[in-house]
PDB file of N, CA and C in Angstrom:
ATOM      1  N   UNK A   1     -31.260  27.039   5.562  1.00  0.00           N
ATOM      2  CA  UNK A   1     -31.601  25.688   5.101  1.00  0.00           C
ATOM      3  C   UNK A   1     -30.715  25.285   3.914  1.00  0.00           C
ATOM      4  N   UNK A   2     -30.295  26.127   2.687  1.00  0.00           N
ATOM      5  CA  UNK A   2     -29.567  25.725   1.666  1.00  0.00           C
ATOM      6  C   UNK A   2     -28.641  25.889   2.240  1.00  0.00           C
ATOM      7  N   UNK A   3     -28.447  26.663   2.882  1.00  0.00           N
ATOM      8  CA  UNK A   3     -26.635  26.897   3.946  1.00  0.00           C
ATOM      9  C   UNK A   3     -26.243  25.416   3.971  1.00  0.00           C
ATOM     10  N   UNK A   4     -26.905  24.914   4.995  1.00  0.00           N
ATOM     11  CA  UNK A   4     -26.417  24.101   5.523  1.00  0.00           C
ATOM     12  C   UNK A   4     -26.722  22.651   4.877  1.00  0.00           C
ATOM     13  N   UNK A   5     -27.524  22.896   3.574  1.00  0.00           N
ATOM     14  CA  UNK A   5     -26.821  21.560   3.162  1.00  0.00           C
ATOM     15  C   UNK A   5     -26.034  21.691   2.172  1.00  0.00           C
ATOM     16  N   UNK A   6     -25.201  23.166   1.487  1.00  0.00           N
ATOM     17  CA  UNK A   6     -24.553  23.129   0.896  1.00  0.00           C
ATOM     18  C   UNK A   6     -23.446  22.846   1.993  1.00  0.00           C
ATOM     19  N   UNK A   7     -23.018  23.073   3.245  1.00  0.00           N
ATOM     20  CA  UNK A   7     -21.961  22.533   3.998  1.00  0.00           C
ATOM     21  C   UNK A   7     -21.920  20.901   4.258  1.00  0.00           C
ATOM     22  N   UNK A   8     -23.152  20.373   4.425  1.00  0.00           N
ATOM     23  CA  UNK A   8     -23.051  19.313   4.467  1.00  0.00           C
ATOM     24  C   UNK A   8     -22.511  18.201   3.188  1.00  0.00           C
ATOM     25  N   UNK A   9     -23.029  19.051   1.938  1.00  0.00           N
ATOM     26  CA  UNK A   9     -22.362  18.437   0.851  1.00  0.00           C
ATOM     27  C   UNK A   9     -21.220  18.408   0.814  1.00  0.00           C
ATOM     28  N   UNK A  10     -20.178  19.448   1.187  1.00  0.00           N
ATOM     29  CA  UNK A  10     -18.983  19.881   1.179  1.00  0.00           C
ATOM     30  C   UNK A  10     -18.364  19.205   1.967  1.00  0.00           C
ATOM     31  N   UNK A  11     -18.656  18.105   3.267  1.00  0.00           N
ATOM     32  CA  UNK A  11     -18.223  17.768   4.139  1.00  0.00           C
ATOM     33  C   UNK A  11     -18.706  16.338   3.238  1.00  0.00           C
ATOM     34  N   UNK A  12     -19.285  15.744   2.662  1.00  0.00           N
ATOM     35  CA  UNK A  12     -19.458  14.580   2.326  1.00  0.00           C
ATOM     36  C   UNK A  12     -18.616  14.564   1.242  1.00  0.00           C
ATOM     37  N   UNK A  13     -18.131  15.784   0.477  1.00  0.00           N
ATOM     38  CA  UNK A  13     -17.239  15.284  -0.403  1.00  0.00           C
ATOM     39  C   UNK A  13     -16.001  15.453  -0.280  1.00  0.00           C
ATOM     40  N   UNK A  14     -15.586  16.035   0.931  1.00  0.00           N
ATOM     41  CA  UNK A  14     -14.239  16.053   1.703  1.00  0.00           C
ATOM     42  C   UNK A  14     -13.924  14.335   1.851  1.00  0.00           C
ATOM     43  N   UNK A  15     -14.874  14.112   2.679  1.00  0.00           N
ATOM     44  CA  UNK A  15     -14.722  12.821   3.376  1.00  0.00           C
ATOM     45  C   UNK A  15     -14.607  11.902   2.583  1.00  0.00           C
ATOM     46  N   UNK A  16     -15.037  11.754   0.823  1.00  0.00           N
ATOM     47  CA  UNK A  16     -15.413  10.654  -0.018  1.00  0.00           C
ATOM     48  C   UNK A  16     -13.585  11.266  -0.375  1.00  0.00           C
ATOM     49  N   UNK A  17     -13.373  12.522  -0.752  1.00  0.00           N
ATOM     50  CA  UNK A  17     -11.620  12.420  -1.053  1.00  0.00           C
ATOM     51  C   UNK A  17     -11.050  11.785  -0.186  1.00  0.00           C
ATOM     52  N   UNK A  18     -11.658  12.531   0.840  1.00  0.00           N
ATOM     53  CA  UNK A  18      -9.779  11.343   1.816  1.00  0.00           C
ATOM     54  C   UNK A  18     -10.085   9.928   2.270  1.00  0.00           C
ATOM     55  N   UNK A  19     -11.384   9.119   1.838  1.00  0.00           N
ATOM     56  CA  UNK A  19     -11.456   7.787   2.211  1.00  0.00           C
ATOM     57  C   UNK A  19     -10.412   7.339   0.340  1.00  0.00           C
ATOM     58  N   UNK A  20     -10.951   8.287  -0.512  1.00  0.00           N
ATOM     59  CA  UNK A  20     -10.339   7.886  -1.945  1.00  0.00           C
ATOM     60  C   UNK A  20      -8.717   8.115  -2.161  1.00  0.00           C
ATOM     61  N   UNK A  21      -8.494   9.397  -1.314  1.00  0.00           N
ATOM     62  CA  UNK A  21      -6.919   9.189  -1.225  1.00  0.00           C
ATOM     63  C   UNK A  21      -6.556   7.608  -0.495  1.00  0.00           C
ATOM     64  N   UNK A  22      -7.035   7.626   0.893  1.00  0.00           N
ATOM     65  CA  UNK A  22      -6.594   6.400   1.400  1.00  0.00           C
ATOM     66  C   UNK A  22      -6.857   5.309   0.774  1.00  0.00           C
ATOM     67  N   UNK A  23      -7.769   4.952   0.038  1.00  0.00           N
ATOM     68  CA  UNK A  23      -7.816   3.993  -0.768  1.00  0.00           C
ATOM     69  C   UNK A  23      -6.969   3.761  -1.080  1.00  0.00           C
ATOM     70  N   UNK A  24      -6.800   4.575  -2.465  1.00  0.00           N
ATOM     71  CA  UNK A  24      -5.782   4.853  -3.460  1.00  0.00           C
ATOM     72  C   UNK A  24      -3.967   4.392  -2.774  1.00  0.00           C
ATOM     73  N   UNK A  25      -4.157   5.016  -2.063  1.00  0.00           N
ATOM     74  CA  UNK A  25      -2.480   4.958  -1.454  1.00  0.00           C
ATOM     75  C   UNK A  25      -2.131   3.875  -1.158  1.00  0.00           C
ATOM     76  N   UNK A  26      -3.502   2.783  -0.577  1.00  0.00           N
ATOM     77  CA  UNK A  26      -3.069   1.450  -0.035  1.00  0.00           C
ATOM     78  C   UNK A  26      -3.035   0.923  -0.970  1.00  0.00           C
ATOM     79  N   UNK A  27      -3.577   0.793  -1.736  1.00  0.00           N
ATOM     80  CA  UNK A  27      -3.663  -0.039  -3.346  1.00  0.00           C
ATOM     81  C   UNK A  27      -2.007  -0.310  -4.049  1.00  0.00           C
ATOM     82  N   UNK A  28      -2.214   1.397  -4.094  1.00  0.00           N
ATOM     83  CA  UNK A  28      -1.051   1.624  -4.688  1.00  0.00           C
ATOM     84  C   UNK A  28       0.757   1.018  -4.143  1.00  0.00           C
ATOM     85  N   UNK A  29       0.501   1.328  -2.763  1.00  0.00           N
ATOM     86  CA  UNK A  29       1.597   0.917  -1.837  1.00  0.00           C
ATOM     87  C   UNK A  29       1.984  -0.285  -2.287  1.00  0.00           C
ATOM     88  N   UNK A  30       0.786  -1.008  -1.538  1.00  0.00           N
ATOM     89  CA  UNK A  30       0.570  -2.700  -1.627  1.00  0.00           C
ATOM     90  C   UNK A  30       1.263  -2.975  -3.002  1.00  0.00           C
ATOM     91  N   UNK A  31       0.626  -2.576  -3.776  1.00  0.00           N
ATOM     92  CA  UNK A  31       1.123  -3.029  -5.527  1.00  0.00           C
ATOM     93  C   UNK A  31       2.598  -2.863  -5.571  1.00  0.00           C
ATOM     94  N   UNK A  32       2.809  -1.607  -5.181  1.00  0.00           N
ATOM     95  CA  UNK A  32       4.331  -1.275  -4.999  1.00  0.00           C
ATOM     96  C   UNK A  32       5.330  -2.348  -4.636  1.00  0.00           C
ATOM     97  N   UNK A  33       4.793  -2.400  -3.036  1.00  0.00           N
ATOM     98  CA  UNK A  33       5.574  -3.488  -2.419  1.00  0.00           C
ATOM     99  C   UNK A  33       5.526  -4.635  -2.742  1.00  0.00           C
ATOM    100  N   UNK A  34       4.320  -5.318  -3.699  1.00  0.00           N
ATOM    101  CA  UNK A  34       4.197  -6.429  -3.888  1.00  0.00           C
ATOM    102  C   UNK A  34       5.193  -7.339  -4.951  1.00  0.00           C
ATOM    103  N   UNK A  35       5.425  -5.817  -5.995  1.00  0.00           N
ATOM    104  CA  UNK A  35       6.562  -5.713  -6.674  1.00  0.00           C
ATOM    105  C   UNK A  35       7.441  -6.076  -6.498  1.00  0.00           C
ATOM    106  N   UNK A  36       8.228  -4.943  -5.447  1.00  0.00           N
ATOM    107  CA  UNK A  36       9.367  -4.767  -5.091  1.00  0.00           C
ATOM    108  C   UNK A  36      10.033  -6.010  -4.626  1.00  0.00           C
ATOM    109  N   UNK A  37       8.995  -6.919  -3.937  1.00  0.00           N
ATOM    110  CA  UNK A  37       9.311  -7.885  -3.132  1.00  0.00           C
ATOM    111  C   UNK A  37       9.821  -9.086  -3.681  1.00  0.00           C
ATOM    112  N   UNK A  38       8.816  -9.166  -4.816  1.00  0.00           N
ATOM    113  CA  UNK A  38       9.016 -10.287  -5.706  1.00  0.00           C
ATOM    114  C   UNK A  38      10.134  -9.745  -6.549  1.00  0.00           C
ATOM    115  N   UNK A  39      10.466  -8.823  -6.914  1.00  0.00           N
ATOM    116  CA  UNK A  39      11.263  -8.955  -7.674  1.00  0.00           C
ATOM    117  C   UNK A  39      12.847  -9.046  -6.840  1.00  0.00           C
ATOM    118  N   UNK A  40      12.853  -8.465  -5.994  1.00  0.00           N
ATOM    119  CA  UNK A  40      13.774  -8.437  -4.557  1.00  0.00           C
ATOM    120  C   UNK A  40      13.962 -10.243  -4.006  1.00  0.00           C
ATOM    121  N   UNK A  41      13.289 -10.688  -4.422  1.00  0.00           N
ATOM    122  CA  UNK A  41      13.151 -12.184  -3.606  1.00  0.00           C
ATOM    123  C   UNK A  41      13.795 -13.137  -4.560  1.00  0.00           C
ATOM    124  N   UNK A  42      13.251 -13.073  -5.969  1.00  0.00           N
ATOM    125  CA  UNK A  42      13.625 -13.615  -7.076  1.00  0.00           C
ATOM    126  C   UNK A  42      15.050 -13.805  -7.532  1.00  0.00           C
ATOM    127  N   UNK A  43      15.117 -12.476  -7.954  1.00  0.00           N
ATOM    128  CA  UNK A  43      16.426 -12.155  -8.488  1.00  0.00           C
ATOM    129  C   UNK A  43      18.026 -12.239  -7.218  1.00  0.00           C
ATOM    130  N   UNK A  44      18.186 -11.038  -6.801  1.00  0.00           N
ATOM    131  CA  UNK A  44      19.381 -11.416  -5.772  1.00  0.00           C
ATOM    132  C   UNK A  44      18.754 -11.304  -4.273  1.00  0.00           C
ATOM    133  N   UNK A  45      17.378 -11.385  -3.762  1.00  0.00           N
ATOM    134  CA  UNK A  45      17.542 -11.433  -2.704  1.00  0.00           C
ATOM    135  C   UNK A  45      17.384 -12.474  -2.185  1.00  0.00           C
ATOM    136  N   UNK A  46      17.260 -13.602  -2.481  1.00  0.00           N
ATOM    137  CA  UNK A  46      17.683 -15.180  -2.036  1.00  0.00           C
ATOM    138  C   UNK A  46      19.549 -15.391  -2.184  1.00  0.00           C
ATOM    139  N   UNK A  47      19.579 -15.072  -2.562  1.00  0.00           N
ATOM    140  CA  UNK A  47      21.039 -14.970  -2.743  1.00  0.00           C
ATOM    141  C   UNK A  47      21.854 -14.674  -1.488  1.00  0.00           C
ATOM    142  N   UNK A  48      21.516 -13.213  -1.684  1.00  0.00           N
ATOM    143  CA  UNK A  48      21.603 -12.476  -0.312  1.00  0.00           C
ATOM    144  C   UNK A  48      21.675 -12.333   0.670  1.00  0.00           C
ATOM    145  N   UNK A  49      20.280 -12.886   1.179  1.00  0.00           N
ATOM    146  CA  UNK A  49      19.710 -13.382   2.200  1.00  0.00           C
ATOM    147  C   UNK A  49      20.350 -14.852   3.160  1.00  0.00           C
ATOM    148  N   UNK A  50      20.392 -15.286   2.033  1.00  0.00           N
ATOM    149  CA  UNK A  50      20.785 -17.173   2.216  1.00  0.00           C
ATOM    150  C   UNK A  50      21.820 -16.622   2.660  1.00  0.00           C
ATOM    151  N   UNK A  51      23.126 -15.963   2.168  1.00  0.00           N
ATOM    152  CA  UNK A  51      24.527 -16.008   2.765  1.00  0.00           C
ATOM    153  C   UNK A  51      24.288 -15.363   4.129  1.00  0.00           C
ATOM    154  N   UNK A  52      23.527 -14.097   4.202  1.00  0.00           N
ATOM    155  CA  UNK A  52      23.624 -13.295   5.690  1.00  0.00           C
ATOM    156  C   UNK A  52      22.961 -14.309   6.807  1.00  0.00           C
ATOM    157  N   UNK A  53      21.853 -14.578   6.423  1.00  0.00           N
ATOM    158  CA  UNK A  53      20.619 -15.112   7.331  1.00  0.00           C
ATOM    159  C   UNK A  53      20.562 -16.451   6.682  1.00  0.00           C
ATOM    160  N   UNK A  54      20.732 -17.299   7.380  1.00  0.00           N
ATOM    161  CA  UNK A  54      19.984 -19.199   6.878  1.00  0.00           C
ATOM    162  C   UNK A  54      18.615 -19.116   7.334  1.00  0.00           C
ATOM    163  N   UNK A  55      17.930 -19.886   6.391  1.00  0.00           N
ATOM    164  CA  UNK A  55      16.665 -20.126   6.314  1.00  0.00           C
ATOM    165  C   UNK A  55      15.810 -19.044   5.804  1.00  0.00           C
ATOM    166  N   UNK A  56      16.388 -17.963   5.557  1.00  0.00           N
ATOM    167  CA  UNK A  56      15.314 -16.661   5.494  1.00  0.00           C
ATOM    168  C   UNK A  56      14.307 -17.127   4.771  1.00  0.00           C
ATOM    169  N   UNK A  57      14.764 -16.776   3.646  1.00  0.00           N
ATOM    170  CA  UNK A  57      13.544 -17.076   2.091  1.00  0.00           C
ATOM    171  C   UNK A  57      12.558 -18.568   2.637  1.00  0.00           C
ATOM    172  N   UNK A  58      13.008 -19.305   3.445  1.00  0.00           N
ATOM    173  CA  UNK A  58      12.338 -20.386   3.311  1.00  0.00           C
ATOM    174  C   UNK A  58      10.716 -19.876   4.454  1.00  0.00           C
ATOM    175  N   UNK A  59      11.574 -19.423   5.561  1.00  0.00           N
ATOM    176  CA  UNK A  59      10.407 -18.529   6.590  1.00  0.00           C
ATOM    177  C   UNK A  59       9.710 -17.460   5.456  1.00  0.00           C
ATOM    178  N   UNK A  60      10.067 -16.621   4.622  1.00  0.00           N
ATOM    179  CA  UNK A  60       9.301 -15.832   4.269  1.00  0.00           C
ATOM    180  C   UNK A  60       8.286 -16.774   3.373  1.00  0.00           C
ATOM    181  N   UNK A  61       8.872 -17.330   2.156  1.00  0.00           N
ATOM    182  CA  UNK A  61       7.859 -18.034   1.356  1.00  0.00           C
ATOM    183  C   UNK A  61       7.236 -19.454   1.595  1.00  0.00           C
TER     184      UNK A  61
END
């Protein structure tokens, strides 16, 4: 009887890490990229973009 709800605890707090890793990672990503993007968009990647590709920046934003 304690067996098995010390396994069951162990399995609920497995599961609360890796929903918290995945959390975490998307958060983090997202933020990342959200960054990257804007600052990528801002600075020279309109620039960039405009000479390779017409219209880009205007489809993205």
């Amino acid at each position: 009887m304690i067996y098995s709800s010390l396994l069951r605890e162990k399995n609920d707090r497995r599961k609360i890490q890796i929903f918290f890793k995945k959390f975490v990672l998307k958060n983090f990503f997202r933020r990342f990229f959200k960054k990257f993007f804007n600052f990528f968009l801002k600075k020279d990647g309109k620039k960039f973009f405009s000479k390779k590709i017409p219209n880009f920046s205007q489809k993205i934003l």
